[in-house]
PDB file of N, CA and C in Angstrom:
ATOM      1  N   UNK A   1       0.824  -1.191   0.000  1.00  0.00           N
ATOM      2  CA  UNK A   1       0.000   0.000   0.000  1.00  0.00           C
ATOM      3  C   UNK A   1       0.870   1.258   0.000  1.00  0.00           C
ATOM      4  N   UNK A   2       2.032   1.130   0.542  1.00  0.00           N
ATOM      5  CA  UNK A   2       2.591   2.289   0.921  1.00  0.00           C
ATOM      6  C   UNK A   2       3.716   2.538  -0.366  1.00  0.00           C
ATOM      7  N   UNK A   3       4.035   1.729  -1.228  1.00  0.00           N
ATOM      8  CA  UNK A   3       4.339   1.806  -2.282  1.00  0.00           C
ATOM      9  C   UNK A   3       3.149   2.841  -3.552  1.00  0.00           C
ATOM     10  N   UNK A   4       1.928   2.050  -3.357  1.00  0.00           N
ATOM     11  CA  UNK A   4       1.161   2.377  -4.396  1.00  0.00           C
ATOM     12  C   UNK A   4       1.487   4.106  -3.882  1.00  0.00           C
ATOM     13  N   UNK A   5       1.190   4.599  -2.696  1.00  0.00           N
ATOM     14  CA  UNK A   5       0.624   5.975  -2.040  1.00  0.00           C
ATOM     15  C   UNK A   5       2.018   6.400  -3.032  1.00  0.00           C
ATOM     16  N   UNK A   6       3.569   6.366  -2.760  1.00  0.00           N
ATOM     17  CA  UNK A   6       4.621   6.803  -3.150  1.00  0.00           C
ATOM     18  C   UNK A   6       4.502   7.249  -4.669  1.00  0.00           C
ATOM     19  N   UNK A   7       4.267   6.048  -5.579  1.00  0.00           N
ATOM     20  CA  UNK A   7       4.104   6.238  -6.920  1.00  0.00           C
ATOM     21  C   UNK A   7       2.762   7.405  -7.092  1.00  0.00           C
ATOM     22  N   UNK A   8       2.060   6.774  -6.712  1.00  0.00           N
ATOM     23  CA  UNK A   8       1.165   8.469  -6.966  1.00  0.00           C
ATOM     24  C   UNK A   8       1.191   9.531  -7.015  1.00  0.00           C
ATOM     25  N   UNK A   9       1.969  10.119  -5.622  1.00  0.00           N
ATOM     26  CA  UNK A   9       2.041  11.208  -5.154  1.00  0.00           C
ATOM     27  C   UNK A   9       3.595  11.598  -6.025  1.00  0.00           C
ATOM     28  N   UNK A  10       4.388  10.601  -6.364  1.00  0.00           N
ATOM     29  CA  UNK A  10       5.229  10.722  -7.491  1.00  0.00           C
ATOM     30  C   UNK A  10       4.589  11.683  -9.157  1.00  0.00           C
ATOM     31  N   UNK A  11       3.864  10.540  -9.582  1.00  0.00           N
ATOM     32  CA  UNK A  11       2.746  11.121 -10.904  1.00  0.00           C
ATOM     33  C   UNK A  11       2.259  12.022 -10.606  1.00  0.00           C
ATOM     34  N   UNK A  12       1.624  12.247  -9.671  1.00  0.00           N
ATOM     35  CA  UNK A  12       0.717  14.162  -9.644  1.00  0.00           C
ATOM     36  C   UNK A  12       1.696  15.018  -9.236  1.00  0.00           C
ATOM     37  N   UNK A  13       3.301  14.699  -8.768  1.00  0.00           N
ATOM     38  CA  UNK A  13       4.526  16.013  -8.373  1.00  0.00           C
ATOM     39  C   UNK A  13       4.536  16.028 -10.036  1.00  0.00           C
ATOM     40  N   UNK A  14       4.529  14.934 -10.791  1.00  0.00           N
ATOM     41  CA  UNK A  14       5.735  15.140 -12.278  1.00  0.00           C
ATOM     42  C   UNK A  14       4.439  16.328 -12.905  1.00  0.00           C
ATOM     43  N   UNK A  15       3.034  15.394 -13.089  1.00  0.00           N
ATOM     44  CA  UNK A  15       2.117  16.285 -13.788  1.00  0.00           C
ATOM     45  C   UNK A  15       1.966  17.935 -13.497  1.00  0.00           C
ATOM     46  N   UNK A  16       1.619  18.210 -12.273  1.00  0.00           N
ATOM     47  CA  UNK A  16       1.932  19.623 -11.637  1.00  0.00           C
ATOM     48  C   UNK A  16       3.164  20.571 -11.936  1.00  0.00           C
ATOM     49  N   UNK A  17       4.442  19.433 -12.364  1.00  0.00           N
ATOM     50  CA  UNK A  17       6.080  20.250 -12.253  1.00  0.00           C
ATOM     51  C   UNK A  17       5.212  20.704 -13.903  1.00  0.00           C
ATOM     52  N   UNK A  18       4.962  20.057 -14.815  1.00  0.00           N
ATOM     53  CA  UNK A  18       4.944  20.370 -15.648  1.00  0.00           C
ATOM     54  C   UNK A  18       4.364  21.540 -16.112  1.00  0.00           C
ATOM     55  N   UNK A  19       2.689  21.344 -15.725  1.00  0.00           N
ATOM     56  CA  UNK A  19       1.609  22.537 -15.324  1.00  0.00           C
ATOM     57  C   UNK A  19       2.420  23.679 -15.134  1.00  0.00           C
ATOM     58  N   UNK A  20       3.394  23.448 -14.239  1.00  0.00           N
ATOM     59  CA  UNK A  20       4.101  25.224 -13.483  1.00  0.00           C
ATOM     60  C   UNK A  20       5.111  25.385 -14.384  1.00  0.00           C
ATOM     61  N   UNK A  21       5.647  24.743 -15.349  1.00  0.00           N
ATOM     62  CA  UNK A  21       6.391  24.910 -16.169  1.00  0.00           C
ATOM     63  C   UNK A  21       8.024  24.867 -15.817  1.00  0.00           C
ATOM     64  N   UNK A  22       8.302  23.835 -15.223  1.00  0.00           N
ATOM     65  CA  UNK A  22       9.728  23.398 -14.880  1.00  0.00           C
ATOM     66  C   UNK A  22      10.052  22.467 -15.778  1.00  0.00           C
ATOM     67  N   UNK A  23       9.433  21.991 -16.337  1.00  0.00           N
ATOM     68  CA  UNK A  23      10.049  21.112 -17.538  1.00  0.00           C
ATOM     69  C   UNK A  23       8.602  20.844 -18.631  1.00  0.00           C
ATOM     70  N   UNK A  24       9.610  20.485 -19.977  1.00  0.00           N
ATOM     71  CA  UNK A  24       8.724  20.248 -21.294  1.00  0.00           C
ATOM     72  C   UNK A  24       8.731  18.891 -21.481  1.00  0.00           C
ATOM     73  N   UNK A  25       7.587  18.793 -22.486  1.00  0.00           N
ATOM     74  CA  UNK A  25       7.786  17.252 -23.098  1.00  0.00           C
ATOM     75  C   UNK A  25       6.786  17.299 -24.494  1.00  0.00           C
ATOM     76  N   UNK A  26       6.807  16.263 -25.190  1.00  0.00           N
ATOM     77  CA  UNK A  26       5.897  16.183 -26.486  1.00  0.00           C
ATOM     78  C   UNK A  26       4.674  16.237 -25.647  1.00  0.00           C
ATOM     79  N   UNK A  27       3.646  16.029 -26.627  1.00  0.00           N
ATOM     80  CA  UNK A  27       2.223  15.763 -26.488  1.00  0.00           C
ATOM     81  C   UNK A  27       1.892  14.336 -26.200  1.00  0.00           C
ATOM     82  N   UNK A  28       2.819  13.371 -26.627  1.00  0.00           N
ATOM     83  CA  UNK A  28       2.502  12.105 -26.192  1.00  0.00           C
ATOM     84  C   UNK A  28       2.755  11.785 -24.731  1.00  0.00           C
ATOM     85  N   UNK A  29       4.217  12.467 -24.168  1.00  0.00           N
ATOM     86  CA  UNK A  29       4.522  11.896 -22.839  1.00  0.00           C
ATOM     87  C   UNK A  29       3.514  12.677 -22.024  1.00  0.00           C
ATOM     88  N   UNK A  30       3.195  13.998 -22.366  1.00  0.00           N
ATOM     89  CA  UNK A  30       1.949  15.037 -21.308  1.00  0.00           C
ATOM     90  C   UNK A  30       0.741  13.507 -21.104  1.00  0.00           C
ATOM     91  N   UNK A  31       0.487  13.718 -22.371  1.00  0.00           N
ATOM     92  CA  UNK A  31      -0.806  12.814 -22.404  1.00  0.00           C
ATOM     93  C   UNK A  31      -0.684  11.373 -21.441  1.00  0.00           C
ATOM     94  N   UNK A  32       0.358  10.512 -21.468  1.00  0.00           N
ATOM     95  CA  UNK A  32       0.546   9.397 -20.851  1.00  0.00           C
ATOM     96  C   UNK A  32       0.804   9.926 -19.764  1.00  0.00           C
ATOM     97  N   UNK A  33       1.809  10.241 -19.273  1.00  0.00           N
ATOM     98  CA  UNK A  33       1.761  10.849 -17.664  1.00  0.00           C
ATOM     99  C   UNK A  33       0.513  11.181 -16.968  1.00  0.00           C
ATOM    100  N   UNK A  34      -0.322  11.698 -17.515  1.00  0.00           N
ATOM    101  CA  UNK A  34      -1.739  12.007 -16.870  1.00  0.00           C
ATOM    102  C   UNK A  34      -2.361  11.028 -16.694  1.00  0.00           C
ATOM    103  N   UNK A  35      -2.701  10.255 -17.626  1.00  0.00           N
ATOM    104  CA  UNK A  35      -3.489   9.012 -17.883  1.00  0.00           C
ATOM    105  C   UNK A  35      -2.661   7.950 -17.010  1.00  0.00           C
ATOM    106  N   UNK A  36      -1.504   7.693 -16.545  1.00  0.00           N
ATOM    107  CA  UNK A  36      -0.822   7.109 -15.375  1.00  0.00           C
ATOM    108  C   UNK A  36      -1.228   7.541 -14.166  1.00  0.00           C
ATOM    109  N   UNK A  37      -1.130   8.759 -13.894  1.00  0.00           N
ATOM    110  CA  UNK A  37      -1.373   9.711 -12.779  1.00  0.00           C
ATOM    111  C   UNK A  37      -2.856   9.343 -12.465  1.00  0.00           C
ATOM    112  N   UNK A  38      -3.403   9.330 -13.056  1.00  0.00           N
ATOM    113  CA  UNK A  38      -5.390   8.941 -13.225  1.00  0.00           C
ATOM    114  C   UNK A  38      -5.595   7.608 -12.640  1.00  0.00           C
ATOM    115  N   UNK A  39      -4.571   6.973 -13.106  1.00  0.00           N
ATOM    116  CA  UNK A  39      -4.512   4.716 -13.289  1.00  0.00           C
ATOM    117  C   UNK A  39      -3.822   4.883 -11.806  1.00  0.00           C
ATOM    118  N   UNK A  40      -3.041   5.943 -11.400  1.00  0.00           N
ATOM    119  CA  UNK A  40      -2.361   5.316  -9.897  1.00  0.00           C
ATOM    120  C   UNK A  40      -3.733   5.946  -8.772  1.00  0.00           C
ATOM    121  N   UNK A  41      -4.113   6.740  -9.101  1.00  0.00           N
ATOM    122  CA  UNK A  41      -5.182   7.827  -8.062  1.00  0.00           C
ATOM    123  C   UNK A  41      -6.046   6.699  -7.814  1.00  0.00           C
ATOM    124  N   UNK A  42      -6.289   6.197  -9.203  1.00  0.00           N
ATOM    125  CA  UNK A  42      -7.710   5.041  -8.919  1.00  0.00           C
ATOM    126  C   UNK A  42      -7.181   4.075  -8.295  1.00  0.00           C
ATOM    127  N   UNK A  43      -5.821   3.189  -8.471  1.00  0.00           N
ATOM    128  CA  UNK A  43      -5.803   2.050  -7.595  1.00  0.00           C
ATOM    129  C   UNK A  43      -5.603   2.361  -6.251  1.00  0.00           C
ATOM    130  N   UNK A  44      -4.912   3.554  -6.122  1.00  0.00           N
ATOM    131  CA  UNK A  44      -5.194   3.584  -4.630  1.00  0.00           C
ATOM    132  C   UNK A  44      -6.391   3.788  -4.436  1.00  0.00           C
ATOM    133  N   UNK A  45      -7.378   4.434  -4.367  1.00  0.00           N
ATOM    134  CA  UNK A  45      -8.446   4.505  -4.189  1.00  0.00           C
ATOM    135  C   UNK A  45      -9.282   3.446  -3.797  1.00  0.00           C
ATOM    136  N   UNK A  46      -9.101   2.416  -4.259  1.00  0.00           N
ATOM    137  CA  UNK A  46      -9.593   0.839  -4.791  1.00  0.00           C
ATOM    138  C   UNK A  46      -9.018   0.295  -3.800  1.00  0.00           C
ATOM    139  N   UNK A  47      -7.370   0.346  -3.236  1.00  0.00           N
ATOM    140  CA  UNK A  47      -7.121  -0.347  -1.673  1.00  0.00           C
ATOM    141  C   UNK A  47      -7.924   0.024  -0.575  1.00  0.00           C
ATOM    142  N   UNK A  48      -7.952   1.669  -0.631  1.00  0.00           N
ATOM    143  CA  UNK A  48      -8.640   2.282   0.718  1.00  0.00           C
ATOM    144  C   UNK A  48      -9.968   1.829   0.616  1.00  0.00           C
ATOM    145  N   UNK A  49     -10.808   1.389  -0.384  1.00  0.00           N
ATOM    146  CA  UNK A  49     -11.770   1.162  -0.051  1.00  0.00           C
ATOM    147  C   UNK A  49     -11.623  -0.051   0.361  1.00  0.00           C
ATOM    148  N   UNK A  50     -11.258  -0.900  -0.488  1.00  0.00           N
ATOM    149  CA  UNK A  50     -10.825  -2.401   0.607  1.00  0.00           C
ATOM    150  C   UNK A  50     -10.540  -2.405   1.857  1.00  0.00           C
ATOM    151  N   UNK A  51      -9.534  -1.605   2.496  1.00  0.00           N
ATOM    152  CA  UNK A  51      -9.367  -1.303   3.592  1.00  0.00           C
ATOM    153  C   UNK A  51     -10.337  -1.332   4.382  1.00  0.00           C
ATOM    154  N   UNK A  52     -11.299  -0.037   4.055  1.00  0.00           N
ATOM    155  CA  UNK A  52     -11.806   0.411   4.536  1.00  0.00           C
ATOM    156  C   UNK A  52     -13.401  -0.644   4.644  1.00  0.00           C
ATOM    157  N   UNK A  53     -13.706  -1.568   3.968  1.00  0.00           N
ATOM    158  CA  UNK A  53     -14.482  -2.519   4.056  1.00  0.00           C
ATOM    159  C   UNK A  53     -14.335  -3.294   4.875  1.00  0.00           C
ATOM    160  N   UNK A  54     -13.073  -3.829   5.162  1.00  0.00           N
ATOM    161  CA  UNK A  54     -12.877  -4.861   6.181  1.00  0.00           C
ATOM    162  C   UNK A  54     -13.222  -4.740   7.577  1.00  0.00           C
ATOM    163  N   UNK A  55     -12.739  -3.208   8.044  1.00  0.00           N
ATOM    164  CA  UNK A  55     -13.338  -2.817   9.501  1.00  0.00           C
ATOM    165  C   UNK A  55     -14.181  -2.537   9.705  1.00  0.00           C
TER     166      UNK A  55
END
């Protein structure tokens, strides 16, 4: 779990650096980075609710 939290909060620093304009990239890597960033938000999401079912 505490992996998944890391990688996430990884993907939304890179997406945001970008937003503020600390670094460039094509249109393909913008586009995939987000759509990663989206795919990690949801699986965590998907543990905590597990989690959060069990108790």
């Amino acid at each position: 779990m505490t992996l998944k939290i890391v990688k996430t909060l990884l993907s939304i620093f890179l997406v945001f650096m970008y937003y503020l304009g600390f670094w460039s990239a094509k249109s393909s890597v913008k586009i995939t980075l987000f759509f990663i960033m989206i795919l990690f938000i949801y699986e965590v999401g998907i543990e905590t609710g597990k989690k959060m079912n069990k108790n």
